[in-house]
Protein backbone atom coordinates (compact mmCIF):
# COMPACT_ATOMS: atom_id res chain seq x y z
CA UNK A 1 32.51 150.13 9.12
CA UNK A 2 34.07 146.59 8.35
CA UNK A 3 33.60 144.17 5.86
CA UNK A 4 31.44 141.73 7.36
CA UNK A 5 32.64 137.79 5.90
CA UNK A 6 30.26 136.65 3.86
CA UNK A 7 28.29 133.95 4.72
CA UNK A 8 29.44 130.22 3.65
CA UNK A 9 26.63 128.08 1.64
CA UNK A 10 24.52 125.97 3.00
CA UNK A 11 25.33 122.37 2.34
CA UNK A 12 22.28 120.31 0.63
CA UNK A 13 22.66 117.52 3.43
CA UNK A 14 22.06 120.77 6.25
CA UNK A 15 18.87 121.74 4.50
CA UNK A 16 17.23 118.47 4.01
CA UNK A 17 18.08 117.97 8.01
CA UNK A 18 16.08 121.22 9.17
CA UNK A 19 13.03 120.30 6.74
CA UNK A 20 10.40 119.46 9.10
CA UNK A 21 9.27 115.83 8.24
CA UNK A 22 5.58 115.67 6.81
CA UNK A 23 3.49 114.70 9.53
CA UNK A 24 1.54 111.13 9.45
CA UNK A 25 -2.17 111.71 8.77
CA UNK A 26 -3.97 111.07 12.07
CA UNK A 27 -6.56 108.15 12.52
CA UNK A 28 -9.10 108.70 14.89
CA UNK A 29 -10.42 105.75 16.23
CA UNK A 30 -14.10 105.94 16.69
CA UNK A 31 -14.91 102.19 17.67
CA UNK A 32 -13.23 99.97 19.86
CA UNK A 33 -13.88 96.25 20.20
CA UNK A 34 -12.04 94.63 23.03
CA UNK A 35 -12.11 90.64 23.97
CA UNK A 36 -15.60 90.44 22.76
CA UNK A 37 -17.39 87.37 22.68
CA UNK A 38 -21.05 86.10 22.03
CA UNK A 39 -22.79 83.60 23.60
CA UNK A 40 -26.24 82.27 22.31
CA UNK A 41 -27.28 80.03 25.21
CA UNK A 42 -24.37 77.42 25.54
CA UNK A 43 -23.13 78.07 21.89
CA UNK A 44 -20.05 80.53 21.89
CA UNK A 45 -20.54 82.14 18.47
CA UNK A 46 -17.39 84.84 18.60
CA UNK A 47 -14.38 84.36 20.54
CA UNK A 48 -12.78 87.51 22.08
CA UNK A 49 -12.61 89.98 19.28
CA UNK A 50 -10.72 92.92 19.28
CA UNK A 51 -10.74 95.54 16.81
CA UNK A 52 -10.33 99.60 16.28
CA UNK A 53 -12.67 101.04 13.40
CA UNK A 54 -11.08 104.74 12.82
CA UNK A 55 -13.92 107.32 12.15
CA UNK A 56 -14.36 109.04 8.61
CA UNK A 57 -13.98 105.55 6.72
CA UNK A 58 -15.24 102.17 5.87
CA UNK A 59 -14.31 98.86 7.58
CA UNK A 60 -15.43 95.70 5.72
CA UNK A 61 -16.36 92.71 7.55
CA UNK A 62 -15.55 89.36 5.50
CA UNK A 63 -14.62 85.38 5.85
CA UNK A 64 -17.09 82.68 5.08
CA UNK A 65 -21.18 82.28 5.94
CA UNK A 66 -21.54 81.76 10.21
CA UNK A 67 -18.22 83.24 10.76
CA UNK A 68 -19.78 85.80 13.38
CA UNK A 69 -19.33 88.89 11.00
CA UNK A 70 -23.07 89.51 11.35
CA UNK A 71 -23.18 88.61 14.93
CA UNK A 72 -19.86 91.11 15.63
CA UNK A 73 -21.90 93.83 13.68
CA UNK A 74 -24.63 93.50 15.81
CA UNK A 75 -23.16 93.70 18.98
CA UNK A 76 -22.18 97.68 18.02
CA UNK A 77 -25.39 99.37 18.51
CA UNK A 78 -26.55 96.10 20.49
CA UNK A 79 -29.30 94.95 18.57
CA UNK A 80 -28.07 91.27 19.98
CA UNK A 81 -29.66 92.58 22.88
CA UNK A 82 -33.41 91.24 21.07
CA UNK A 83 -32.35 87.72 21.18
CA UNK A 84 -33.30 86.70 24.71
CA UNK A 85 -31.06 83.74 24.69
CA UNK A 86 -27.64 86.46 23.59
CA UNK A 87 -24.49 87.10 26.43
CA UNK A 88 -22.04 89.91 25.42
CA UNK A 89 -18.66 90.06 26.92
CA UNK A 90 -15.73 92.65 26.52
CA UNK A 91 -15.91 96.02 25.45
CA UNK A 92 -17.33 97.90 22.85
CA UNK A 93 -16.46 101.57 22.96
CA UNK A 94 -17.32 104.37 20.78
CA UNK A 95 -15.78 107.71 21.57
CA UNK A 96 -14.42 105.87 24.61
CA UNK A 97 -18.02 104.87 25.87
CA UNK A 98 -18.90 101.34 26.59
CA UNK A 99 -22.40 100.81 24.50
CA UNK A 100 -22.78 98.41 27.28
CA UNK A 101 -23.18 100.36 30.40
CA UNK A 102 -26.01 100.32 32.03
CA UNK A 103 -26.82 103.97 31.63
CA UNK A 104 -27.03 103.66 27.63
CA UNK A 105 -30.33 104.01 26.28
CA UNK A 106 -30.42 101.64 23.70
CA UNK A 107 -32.80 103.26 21.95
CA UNK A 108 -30.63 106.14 21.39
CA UNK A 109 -27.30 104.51 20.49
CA UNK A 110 -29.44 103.02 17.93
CA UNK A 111 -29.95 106.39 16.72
CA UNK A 112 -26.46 107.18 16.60
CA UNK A 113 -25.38 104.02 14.88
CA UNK A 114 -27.34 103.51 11.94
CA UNK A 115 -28.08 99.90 10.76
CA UNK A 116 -29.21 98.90 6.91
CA UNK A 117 -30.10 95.54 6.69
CA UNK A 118 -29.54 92.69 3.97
CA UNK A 119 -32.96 92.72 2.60
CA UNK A 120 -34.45 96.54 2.09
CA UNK A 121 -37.14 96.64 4.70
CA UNK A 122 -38.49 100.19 3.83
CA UNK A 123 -41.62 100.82 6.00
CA UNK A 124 -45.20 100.71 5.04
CA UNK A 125 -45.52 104.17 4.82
CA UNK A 126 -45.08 107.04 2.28
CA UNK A 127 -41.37 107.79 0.64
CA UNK A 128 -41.64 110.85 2.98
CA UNK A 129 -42.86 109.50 6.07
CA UNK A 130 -39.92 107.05 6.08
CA UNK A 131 -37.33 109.37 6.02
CA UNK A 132 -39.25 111.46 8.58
CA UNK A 133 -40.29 108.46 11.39
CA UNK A 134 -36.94 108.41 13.31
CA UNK A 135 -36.76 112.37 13.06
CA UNK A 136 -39.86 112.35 14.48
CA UNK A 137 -39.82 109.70 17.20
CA UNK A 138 -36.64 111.65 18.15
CA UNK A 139 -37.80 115.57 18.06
CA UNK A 140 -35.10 116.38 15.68
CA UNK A 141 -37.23 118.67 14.09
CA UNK A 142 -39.47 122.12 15.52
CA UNK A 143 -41.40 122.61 12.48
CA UNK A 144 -42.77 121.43 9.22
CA UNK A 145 -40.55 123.32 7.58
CA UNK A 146 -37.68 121.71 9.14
CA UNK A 147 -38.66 118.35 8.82
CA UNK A 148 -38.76 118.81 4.79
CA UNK A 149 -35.66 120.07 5.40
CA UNK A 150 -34.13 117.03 6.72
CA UNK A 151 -36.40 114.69 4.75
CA UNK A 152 -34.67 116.60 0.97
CA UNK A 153 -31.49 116.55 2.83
CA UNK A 154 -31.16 112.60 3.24
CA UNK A 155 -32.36 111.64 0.38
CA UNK A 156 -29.80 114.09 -1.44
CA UNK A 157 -27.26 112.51 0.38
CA UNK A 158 -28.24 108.90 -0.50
CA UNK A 159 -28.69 109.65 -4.27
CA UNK A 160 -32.25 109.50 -4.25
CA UNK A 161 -34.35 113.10 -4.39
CA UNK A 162 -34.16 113.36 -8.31
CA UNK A 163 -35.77 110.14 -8.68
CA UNK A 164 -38.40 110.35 -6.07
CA UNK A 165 -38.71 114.34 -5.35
CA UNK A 166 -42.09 114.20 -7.38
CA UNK A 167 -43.60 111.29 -5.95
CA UNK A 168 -42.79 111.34 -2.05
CA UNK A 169 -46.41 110.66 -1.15
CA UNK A 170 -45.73 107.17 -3.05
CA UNK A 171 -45.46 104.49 -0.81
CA UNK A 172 -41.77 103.05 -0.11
CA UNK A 173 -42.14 99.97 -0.81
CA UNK A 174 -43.28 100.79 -4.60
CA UNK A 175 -39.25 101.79 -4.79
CA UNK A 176 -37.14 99.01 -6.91
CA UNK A 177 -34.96 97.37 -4.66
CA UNK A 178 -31.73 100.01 -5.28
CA UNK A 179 -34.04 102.21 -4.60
CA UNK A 180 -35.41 100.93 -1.67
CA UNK A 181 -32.07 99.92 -0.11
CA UNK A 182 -31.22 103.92 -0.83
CA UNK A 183 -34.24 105.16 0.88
CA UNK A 184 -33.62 103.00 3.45
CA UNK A 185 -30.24 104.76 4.16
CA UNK A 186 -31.71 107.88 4.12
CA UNK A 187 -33.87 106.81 6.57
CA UNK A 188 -30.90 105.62 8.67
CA UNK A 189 -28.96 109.33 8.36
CA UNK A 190 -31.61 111.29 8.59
CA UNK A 191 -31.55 110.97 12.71
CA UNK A 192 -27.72 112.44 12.18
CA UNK A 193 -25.89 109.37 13.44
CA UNK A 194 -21.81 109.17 13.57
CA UNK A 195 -21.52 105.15 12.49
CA UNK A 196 -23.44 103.62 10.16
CA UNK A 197 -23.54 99.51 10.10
CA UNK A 198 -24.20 97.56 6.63
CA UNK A 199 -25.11 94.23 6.72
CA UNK A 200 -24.80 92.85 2.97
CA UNK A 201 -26.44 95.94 2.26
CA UNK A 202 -26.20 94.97 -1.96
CA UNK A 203 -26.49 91.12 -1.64
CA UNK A 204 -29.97 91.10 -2.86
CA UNK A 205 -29.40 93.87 -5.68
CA UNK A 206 -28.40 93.38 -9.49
CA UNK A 207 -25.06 94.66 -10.56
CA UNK A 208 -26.11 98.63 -11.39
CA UNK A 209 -28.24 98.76 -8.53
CA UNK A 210 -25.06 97.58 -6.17
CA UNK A 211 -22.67 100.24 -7.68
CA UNK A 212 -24.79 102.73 -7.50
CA UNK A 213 -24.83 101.71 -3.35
CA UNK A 214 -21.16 101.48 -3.48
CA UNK A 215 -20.82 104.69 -5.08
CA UNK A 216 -23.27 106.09 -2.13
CA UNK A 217 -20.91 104.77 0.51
CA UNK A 218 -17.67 105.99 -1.04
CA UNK A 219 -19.42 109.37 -0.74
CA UNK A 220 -20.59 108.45 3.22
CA UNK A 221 -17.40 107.64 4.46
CA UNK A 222 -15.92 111.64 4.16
CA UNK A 223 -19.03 112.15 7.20
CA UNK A 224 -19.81 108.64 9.06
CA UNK A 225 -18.06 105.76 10.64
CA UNK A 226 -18.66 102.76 8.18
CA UNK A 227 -18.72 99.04 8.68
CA UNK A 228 -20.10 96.98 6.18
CA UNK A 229 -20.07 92.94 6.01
CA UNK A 230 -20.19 91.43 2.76
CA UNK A 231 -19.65 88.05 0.97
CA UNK A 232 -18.43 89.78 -2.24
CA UNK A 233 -14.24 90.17 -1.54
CA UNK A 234 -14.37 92.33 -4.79
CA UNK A 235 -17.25 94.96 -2.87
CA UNK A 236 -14.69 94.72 0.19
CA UNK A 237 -11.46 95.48 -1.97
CA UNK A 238 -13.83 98.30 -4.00
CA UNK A 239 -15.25 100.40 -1.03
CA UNK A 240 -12.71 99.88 2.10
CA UNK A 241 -9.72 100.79 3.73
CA UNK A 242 -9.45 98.67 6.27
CA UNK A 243 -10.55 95.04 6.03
CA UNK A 244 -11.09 92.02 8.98
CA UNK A 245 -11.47 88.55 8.43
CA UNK A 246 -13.58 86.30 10.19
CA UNK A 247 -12.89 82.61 10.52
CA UNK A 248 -15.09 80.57 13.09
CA UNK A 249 -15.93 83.02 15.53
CA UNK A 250 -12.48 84.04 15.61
CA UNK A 251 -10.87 87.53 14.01
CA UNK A 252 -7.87 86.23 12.26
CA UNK A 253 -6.54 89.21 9.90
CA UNK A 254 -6.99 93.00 9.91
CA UNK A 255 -5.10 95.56 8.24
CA UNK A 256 -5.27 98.11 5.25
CA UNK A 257 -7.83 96.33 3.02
CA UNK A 258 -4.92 96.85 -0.09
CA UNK A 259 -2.75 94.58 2.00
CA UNK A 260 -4.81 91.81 3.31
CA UNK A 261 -5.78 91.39 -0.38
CA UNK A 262 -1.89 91.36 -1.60
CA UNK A 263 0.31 90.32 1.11
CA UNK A 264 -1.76 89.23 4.10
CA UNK A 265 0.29 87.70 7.29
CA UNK A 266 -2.33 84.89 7.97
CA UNK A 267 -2.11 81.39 5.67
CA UNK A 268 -6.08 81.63 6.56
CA UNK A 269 -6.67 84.49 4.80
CA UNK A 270 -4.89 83.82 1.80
CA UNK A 271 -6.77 80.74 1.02
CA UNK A 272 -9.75 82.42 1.94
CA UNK A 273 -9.01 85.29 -0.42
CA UNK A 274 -7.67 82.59 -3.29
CA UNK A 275 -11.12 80.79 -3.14
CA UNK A 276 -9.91 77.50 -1.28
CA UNK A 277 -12.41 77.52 0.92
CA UNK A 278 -15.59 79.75 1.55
């Protein structure tokens, strides 16, 4: 038998050429604004707005008071849609469906896009029974059983049952106003949506009432779709990863929220974020 040669060494250079290169974490995008504007009667109030929200994170709204944050947030699950005077144009997509077509109940998007307001607005009803009215009004659940289920499993996942597991017959709106704001997100994930939509969700709270909602949504964001507006660019910078600002009716700025609050592109932004105006 012969001597077989033996093999040369692999050069350094060789190896680092065949190492696979690591593979960019995918972002889903789970809504899609495209050229949306909103008209209330003759007033244009946003001017052709486009913007991808990826899924599994937290999008903060921001830029000064009647900059059309709110109105842009409530064109997603189409509550704009109350305001009889209200046109929508563009697209809105989630999952690739326009929330505008004609066969969307609006009722049910509203179910899968949660909405917590500014101001707490629990129901006047038992802790309980506002954590179960949506589950109800949508058959989520077959028994009793199941609908304590659900009820202890929201209010787990908005940081509430230990404070209110012995007291759920209580009335809501006995709830300080963390608490109510909490309970009130319960009530909003308890009908298993995929987005949830914050308007100024902690504007109205004291400081360890607000972390203790910004510590909720940190947790959110590994299940649900997030967009939150706020006034407070410290709250956006906390709890994002992706920021927008909003300048008279017009999107001027999006990006990783990190960058739009150390190098943004737009001289608007900066002196927005330096406190120059706003």
């Amino acid at each position: 038998m012969s001597r077989m040669d033996p093999m040369p060494p692999l050069r350094a250079d060789t190896l680092t050429a065949t190492r696979p290169a690591a593979a960019a974490p995918k972002v889903t995008t789970k809504i899609k604004a495209d050229a949306v504007s909103v008209f209330y009667g003759e007033k244009q109030a946003l001017f052709d707005v486009s913007l991808d929200m990826p899924e599994k994170s937290v999008t903060a709204l921001i830029g000064p008071s009647g900059c059309g944050k709110s109105t842009f947030l409530r064109s997603i699950n189409r509550m704009n849609d109350t305001i009889p005077s209200c046109r929508v144009t563009g697209r809105i997509e989630i999952d690739g469906q326009d929330v505008n077509d004609k066969a969307i109940d609006p009722v049910l998007l509203r179910a899968q896009v949660g909405m917590v307001f500014q101001k707490a607005n629990p129901f006047p009803k038992s802790i309980f029974e506002n954590v179960a009215y949506g589950v109800r009004l949508h058959g989520l659940a077959s028994s009793r059983d199941q609908m304590r289920e659900i009820v202890e499993a929201s209010l787990r996942k908005a940081g509430l049952w230990d404070e209110v597991k012995d007291r759920l017959n209580a009335s809501g709106a006995g709830l300080s106003g963390g608490q109510q704001q909490r309970l009130v997100i319960a009530r909003a994930i308890a009908v298993n949506p995929e987005i949830i939509l914050m308007d100024e969700p902690c504007s109205a709270l004291d400081p360890i009432a607000t972390a203790k909602v910004e510590e909720l949504i940190d947790e959110l964001k590994a299940n649900y779709c997030i967009v939150i507006v706020t006034h407070s660019m410290a709250q956006a910078a906390r709890v994002s990863q992706q920021t927008a600002f909003f300048h008279m009716g017009q999107l001027i700025e999006t990006g990783p929220t990190e960058a739009i609050f150390t190098n943004p592109r737009n001289s608007r932004t900066q002196d927005y974020i330096t406190g120059r105006f706003g």
